[in-house]
N, C-alpha and C. Protein backbone atom coordinates (compact mmCIF):
# COMPACT_ATOMS: atom_id res chain seq x y z
N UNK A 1 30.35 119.11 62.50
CA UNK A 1 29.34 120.03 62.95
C UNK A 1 29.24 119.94 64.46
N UNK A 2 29.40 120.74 64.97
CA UNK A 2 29.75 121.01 66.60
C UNK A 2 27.60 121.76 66.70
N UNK A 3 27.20 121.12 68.23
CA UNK A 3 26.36 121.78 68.77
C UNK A 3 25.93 122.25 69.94
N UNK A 4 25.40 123.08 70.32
CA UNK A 4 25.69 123.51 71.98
C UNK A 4 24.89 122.40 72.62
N UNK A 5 24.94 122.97 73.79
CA UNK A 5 24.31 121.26 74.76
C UNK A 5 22.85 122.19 74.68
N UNK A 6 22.33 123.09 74.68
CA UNK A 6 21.31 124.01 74.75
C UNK A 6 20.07 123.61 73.24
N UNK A 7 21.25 123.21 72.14
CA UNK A 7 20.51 122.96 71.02
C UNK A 7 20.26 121.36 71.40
N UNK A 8 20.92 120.60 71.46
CA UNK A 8 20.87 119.11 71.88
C UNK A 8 19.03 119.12 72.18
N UNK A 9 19.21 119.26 73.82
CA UNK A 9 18.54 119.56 74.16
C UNK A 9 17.07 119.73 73.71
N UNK A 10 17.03 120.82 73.48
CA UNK A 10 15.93 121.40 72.53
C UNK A 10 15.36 120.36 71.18
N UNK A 11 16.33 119.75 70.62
CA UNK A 11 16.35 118.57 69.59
C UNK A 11 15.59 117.05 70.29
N UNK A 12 16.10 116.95 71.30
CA UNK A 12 15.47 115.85 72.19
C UNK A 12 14.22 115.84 72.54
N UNK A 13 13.68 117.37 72.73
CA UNK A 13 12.68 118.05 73.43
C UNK A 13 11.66 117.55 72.23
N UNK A 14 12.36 117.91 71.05
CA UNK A 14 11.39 117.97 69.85
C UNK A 14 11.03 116.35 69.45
N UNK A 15 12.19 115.50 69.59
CA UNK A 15 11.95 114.23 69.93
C UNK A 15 11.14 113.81 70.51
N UNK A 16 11.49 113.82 71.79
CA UNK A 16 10.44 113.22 72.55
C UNK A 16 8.32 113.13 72.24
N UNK A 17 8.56 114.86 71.90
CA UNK A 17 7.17 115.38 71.77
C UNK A 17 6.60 114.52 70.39
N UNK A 18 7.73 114.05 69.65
CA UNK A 18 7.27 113.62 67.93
C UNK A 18 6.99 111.60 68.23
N UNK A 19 7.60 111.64 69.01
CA UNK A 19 7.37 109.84 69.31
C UNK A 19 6.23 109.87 70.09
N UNK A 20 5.93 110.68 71.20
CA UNK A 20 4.93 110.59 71.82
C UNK A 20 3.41 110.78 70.95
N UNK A 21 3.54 111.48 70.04
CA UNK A 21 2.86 111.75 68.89
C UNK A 21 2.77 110.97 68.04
N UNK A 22 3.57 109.99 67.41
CA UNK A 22 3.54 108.93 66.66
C UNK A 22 3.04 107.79 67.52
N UNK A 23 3.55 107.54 68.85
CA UNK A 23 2.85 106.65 69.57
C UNK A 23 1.64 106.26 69.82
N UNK A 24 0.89 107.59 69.89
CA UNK A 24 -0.43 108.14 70.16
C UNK A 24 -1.36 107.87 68.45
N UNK A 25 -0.86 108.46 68.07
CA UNK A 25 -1.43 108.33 66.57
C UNK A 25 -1.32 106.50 66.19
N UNK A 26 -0.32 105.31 66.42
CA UNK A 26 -0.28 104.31 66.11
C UNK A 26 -1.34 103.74 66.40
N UNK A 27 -1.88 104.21 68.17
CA UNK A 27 -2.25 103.68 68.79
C UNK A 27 -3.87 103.74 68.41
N UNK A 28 -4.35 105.02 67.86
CA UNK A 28 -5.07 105.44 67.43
C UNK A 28 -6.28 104.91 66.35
N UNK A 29 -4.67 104.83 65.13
CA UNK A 29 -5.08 104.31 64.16
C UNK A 29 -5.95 102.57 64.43
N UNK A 30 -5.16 101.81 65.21
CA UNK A 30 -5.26 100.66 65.60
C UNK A 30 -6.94 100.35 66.06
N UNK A 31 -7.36 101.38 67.38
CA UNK A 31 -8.35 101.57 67.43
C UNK A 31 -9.80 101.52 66.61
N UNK A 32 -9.23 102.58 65.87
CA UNK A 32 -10.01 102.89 64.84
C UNK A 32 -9.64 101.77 63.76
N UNK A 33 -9.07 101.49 63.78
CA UNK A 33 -9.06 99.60 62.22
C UNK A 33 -10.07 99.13 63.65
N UNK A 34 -10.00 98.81 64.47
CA UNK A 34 -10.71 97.57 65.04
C UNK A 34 -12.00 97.53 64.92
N UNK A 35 -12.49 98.89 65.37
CA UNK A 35 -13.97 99.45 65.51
C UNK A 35 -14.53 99.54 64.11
N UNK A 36 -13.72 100.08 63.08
CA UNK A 36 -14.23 99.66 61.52
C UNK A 36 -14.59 98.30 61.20
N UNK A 37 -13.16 97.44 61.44
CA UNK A 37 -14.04 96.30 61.46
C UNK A 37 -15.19 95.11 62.03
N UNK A 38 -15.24 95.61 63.08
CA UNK A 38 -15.94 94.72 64.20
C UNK A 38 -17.75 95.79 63.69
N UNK A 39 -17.47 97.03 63.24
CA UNK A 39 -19.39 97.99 62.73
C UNK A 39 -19.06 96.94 61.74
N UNK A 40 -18.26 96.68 60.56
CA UNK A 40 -19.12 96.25 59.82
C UNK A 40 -19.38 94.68 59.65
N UNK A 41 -18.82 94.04 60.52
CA UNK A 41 -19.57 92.93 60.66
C UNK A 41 -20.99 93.46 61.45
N UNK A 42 -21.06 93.77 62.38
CA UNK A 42 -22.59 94.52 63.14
C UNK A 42 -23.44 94.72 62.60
N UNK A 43 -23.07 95.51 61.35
CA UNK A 43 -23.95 96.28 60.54
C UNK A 43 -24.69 95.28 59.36
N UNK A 44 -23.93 94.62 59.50
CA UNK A 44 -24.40 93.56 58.11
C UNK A 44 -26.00 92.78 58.52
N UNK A 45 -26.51 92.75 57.85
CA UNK A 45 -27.92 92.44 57.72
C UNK A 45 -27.88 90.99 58.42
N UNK A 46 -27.51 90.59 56.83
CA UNK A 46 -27.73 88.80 56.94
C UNK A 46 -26.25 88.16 56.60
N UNK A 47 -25.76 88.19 58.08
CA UNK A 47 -24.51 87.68 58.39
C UNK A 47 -23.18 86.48 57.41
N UNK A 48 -23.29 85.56 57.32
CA UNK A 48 -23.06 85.28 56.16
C UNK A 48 -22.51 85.79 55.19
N UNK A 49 -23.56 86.44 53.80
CA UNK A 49 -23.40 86.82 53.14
C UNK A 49 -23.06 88.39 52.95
N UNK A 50 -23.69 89.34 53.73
CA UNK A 50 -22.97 90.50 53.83
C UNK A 50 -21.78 91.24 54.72
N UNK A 51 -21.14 89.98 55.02
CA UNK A 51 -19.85 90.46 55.84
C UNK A 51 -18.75 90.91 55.09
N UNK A 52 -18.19 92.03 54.97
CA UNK A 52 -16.86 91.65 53.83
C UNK A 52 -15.86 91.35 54.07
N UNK A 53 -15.17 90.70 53.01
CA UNK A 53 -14.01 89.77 53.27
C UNK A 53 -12.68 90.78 53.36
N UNK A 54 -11.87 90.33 54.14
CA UNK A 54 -10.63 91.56 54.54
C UNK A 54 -11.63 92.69 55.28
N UNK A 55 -11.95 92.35 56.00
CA UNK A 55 -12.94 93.30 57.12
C UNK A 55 -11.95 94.17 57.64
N UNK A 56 -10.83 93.80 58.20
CA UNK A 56 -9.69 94.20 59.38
C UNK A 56 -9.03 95.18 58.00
N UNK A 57 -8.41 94.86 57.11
CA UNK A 57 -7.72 95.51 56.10
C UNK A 57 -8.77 96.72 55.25
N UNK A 58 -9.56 96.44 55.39
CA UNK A 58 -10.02 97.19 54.81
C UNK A 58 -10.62 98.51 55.45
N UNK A 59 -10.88 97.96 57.11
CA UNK A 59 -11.18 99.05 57.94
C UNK A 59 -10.07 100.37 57.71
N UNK A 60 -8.39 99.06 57.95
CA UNK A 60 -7.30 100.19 58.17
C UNK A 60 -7.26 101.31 57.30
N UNK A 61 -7.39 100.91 55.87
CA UNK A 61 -7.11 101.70 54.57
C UNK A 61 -8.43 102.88 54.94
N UNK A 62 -9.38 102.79 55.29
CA UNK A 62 -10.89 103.06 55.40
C UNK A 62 -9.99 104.28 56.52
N UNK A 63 -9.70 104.04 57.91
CA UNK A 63 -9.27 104.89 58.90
C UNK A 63 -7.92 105.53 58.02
N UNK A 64 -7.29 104.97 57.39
CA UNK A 64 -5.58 105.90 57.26
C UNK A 64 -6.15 106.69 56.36
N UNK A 65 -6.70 106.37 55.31
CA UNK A 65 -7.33 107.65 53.90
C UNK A 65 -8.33 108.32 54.62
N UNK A 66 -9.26 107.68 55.01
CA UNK A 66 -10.46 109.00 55.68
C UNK A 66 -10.35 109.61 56.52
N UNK A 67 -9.73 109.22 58.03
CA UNK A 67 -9.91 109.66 58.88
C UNK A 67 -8.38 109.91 59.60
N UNK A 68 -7.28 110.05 59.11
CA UNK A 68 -6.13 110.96 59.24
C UNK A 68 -6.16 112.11 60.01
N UNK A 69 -7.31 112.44 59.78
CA UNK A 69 -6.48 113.79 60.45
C UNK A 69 -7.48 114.03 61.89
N UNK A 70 -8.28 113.38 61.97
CA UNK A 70 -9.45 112.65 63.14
C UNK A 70 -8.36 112.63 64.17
N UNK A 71 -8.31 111.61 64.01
CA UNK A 71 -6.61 110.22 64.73
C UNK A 71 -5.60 111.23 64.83
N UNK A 72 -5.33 112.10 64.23
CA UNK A 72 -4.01 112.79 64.27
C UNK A 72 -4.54 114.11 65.38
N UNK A 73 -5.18 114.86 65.33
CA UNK A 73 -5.85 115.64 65.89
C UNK A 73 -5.93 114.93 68.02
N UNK A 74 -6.61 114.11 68.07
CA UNK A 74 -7.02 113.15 68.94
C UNK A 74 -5.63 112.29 70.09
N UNK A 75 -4.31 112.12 69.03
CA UNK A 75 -3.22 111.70 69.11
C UNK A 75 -2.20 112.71 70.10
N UNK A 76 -2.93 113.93 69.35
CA UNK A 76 -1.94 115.71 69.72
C UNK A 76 -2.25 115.72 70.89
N UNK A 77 -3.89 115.96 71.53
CA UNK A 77 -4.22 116.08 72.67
C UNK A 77 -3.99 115.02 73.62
N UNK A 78 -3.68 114.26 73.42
CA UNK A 78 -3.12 113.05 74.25
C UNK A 78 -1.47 112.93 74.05
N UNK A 79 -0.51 113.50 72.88
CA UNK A 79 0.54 113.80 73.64
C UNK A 79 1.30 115.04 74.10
N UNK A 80 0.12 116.14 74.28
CA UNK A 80 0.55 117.64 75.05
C UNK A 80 0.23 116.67 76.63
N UNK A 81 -0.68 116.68 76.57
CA UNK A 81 -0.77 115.67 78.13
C UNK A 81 0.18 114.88 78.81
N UNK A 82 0.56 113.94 78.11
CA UNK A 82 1.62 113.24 78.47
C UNK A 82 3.10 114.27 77.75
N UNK A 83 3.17 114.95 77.84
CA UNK A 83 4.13 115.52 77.23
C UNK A 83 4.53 116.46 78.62
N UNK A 84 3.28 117.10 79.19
CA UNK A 84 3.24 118.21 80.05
C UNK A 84 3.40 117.25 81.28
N UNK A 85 2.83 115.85 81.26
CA UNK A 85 3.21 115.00 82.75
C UNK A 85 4.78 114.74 82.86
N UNK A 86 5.35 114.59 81.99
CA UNK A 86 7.17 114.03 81.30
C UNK A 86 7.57 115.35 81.88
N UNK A 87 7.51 116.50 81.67
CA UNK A 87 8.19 117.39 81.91
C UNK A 87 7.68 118.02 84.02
N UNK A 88 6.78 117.78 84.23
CA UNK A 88 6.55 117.86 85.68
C UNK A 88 7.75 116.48 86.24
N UNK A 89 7.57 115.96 85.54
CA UNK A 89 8.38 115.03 86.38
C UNK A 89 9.83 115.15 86.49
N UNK A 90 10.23 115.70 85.41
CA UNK A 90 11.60 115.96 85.28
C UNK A 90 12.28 116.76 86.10
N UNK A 91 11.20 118.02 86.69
CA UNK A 91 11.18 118.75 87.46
C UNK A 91 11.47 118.67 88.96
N UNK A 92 10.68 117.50 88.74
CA UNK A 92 10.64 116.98 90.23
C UNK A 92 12.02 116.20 90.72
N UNK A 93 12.28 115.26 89.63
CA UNK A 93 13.79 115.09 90.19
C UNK A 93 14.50 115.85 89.92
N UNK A 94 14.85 117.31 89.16
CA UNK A 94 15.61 118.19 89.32
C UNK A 94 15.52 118.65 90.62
N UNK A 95 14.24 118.95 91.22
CA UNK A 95 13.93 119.38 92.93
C UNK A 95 14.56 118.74 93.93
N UNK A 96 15.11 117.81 93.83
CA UNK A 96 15.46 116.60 94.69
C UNK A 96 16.62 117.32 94.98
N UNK A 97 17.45 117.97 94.37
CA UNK A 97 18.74 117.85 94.78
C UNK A 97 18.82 119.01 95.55
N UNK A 98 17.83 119.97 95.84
CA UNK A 98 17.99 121.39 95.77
C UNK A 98 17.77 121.31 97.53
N UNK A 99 17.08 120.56 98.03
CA UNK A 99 17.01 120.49 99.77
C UNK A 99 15.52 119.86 100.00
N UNK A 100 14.92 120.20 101.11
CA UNK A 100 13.75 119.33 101.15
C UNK A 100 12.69 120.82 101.54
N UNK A 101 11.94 120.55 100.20
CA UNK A 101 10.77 121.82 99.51
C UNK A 101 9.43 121.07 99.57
N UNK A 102 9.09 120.88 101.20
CA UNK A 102 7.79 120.06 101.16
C UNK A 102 6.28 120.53 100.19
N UNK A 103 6.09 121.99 100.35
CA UNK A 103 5.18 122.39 100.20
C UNK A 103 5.83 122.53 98.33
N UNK A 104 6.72 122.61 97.39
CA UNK A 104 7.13 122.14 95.91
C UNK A 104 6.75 120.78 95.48
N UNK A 105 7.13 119.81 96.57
CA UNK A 105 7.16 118.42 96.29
C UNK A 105 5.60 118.14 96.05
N UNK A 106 4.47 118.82 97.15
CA UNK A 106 3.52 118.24 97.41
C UNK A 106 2.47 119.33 95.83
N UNK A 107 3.24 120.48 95.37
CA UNK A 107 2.50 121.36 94.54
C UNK A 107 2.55 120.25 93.09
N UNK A 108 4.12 119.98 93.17
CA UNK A 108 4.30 118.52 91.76
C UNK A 108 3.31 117.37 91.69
N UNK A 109 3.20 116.53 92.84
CA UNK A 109 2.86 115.70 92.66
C UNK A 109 1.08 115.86 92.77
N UNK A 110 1.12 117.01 93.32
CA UNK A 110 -0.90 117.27 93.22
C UNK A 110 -1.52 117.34 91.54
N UNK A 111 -0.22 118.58 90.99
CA UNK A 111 -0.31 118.54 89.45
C UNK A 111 -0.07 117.33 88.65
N UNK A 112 1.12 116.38 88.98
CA UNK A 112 0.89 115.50 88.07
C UNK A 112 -0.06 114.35 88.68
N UNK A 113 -0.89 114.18 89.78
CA UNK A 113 -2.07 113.30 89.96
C UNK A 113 -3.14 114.02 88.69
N UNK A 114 -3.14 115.63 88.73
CA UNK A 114 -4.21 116.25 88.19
C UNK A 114 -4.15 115.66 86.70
N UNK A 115 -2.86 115.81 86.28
CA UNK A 115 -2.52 115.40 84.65
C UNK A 115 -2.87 113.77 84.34
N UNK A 116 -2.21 113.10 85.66
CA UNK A 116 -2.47 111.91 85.35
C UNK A 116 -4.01 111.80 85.01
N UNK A 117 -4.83 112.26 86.00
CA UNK A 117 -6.38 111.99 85.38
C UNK A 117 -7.20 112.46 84.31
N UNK A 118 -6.37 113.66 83.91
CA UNK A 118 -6.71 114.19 82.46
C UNK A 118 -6.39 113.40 81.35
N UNK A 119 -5.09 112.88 81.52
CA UNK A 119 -4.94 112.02 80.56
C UNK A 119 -6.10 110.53 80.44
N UNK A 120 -6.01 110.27 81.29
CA UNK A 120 -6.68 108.79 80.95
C UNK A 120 -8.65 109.47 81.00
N UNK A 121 -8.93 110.20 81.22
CA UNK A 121 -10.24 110.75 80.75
C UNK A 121 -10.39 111.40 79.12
N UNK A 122 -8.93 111.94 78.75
CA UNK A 122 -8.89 112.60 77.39
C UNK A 122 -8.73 110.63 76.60
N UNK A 123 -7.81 109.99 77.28
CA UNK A 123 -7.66 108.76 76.52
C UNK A 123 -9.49 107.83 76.34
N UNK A 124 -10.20 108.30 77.31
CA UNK A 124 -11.59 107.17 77.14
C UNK A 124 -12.26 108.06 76.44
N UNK A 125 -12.46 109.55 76.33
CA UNK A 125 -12.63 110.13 75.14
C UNK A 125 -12.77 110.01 74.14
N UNK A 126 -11.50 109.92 73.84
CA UNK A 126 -10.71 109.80 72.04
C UNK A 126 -11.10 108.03 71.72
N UNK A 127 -11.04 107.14 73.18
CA UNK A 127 -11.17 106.15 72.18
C UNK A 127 -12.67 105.81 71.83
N UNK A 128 -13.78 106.63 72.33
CA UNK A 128 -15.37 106.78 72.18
C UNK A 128 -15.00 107.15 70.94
N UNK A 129 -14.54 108.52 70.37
CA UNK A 129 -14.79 109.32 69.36
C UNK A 129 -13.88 108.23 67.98
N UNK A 130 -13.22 107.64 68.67
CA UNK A 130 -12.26 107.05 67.44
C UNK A 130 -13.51 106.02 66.65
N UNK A 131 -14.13 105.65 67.63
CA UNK A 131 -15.05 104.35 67.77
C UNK A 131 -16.60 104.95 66.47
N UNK A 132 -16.79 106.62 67.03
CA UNK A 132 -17.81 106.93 66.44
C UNK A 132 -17.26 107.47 65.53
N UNK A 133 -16.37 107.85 64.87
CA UNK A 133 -15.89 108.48 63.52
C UNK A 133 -15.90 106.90 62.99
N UNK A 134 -14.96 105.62 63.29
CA UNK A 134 -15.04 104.61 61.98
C UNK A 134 -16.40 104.10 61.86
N UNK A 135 -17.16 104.17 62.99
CA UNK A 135 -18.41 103.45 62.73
C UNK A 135 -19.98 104.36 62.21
N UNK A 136 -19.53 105.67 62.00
CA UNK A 136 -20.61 106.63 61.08
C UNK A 136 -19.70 107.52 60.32
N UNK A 137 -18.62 106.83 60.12
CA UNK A 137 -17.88 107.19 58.84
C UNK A 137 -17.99 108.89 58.64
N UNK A 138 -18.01 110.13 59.51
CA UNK A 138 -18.09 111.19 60.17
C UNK A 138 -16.66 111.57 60.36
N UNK A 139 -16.45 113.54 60.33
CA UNK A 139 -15.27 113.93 60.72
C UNK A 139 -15.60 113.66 62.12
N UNK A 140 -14.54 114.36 62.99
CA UNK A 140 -14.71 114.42 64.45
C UNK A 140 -14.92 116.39 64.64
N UNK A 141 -14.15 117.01 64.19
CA UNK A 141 -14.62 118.69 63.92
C UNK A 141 -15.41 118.72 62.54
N UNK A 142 -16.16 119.23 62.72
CA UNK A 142 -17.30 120.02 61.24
C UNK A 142 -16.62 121.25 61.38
N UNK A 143 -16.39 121.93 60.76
CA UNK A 143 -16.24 123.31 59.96
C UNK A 143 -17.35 123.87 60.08
């Protein structure tokens, strides 16, 4: 099976965007196990006796069955972001070779400062909301 360098490409493209997405979502999930388990020790009355046992395991199962599509949702918007910074950049060393485009160079790197700070504001976001979906057991969109 022969493929053009055009499809390659495009295949990589789809790559990239699907790891960055799984990355995001791992990272997610993780979150959200921690914050499940750390409310319900919090939450427990009289320490001791109402803590439950497999706190950490039980959060995870608690976040992967309930809140899937929370985390997955949350994951997306954090890798169009970093997805859209990957591709400014790529840009930019494609620019390099072309001559010296002060006022291009300085339009790239203004946009990806801009992205860079979107991202890590969408990232303290998501990890608030990850925090308040395991710990009031809540979607993150209502219908």
């Amino acid at each position: 099976m022969h493929l053009s360098c055009s499809t390659l490409f495009r295949m990589q493209i789809y790559n990239l965007f699907g790891l960055l997405w799984t990355g995001n979502y791992i990272l997610a999930l993780g979150q959200c196990t921690l914050a499940g388990a750390f409310a319900s020790y919090y939450w427990a009355f009289n320490k001791p006796k109402d803590i439950p046992s497999f706190a950490v395991s039980r959060a995870f199962f608690r976040a992967f069955f309930w809140h899937t599509g929370s985390l997955a949702f949350g994951a997306l918007i954090i890798a169009i972001i970093q997805f859209i910074r990957i591709i400014l950049a790529y840009t930019q060393k494609k620019l390099k070779g072309f001559g010296d485009n002060s006022a291009a160079k300085f339009f790239l790197k203004c946009l990806g400062c801009c992205f860079w700070c979107l991202e890590k504001i969408f990232k303290y976001i998501n990890s608030n909301a990850y925090i308040l979906v395991c710990c009031l057991w809540s979607k993150t969109c209502k219908e």
